[in-house]
Each structure stands twice: as structure tokens, then as C-alpha cells.
Protein backbone atom coordinates (compact mmCIF):
# COMPACT_ATOMS: atom_id res chain seq x y z
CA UNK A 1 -30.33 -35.64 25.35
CA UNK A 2 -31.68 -38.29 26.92
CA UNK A 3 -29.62 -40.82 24.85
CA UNK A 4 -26.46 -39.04 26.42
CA UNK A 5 -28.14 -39.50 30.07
CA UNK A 6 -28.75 -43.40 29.27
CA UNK A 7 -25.30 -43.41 28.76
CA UNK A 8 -23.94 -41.51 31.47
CA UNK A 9 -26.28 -43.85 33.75
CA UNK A 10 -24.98 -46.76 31.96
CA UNK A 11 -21.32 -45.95 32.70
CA UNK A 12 -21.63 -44.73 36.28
CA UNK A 13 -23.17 -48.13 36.96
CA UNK A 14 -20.03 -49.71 35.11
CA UNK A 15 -17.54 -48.10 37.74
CA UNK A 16 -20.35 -48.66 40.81
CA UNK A 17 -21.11 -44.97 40.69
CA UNK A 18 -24.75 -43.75 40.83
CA UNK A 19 -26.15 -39.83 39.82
CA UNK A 20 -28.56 -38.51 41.60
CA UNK A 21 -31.79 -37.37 39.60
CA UNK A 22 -32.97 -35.28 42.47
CA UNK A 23 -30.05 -33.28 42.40
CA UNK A 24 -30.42 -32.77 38.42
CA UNK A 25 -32.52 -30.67 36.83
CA UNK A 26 -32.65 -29.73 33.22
CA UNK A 27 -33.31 -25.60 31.78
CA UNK A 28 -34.17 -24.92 28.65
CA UNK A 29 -32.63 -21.40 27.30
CA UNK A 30 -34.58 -19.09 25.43
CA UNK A 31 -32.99 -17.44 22.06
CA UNK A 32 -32.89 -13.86 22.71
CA UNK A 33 -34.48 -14.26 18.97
CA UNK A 34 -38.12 -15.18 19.22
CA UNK A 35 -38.08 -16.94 15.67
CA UNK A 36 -35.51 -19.02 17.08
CA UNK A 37 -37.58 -21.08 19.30
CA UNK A 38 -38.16 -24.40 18.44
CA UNK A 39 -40.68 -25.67 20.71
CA UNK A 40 -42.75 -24.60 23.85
CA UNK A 41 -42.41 -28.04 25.99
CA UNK A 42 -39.90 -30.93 25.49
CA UNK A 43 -40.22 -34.58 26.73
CA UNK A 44 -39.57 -35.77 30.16
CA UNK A 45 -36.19 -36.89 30.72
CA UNK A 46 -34.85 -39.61 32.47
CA UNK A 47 -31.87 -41.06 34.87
CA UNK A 48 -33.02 -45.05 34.99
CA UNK A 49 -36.33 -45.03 36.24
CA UNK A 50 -35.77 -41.08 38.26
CA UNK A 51 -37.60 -38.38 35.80
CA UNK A 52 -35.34 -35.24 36.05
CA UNK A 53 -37.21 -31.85 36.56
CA UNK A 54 -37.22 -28.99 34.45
CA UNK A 55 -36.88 -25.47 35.66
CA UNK A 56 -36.58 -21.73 35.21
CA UNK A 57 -33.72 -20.49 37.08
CA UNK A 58 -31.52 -22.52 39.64
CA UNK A 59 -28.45 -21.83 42.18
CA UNK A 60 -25.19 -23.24 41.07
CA UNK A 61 -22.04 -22.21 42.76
CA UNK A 62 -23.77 -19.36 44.41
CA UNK A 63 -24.60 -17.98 40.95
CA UNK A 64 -28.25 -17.78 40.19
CA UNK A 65 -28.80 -18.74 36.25
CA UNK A 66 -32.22 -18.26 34.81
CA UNK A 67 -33.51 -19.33 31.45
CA UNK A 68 -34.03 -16.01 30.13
CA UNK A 69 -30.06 -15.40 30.32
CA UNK A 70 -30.57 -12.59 32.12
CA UNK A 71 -28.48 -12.41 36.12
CA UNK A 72 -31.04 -9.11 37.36
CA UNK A 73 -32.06 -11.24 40.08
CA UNK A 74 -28.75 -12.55 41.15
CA UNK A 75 -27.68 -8.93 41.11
CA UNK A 76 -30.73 -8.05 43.41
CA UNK A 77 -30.48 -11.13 45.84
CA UNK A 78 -26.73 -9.96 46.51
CA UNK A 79 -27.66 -6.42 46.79
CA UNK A 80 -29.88 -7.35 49.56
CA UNK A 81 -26.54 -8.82 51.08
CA UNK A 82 -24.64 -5.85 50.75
CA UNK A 83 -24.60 -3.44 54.34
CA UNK A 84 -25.46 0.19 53.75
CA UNK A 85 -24.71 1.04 56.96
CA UNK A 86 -20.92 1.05 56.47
């Protein structure tokens, strides 16, 4: 992984593009399998000298994704939205 991120940094900088490593973040998603899990941390990874920060769960699209695959909250947060009153 973060061979592919040296090379996306590489080639924005060819075409005088930059990313932004505080609006990255990196998730790591649990196998519904527990035997499937191949480790409990991972390295830091990297955009140039900008370490990118791992999470649980993040907002993309209006869409909450989590790492446990599971889109109870999202379901909750919009039900919050929704007006009974009606």
C-alpha cells in the first residue's frame, strides 16, 4: 500500500498536482471470519512526508462506512432526520 501511495505522490507531482493527506484516511475492514484476520495494527502510512490516519468509520458521500461492514449507524443517524410529525 504504501508503495502504490509513493507512486500516486510521485505522479501528481509529475502533472503539478498535490493530494492532500489530511483529507485521506486509511480503514482497515474486518473479515466477518475471525480466523481471517491477519494482523491487529499495520504500519503508518505515508503521502511524502504527511502520515495518513487510520480510522473506524468515516462519511463519504453522505454514506457513513464503518470497518465492521455493518451501515446500523448510518441507518440511525438518518432516522434521526426523518419527521414523525408528518
Amino acid at each position: 500500500m504504501q508503495r502504490l501511495l509513493d507512486v500516486l505522490e510521485a505522479q501528481t507531482h509529475a502533472i503539478s498536482m498535490s493530494c492532500n493527506a489530511q483529507k485521506t484516511v486509511c480503514m482497515v475492514v474486518r473479515p466477518k471470519r475471525r480466523d481471517r484476520i491477519v494482523a491487529n495494527g499495520f504500519p503508518l502510512l505515508s503521502i511524502g512526508i504527511n502520515s495518513i490516519q487510520f480510522v473506524s468509520e468515516f462519511q463519504y458521500l453522505g454514506h457513513v462506512i464503518n470497518s465492521c461492514m455493518s451501515d446500523d449507524d448510518d441507518i440511525n443517524r438518518e432516522y434521526k432526520f426523518v419527521d414523525t410529525s408528518v
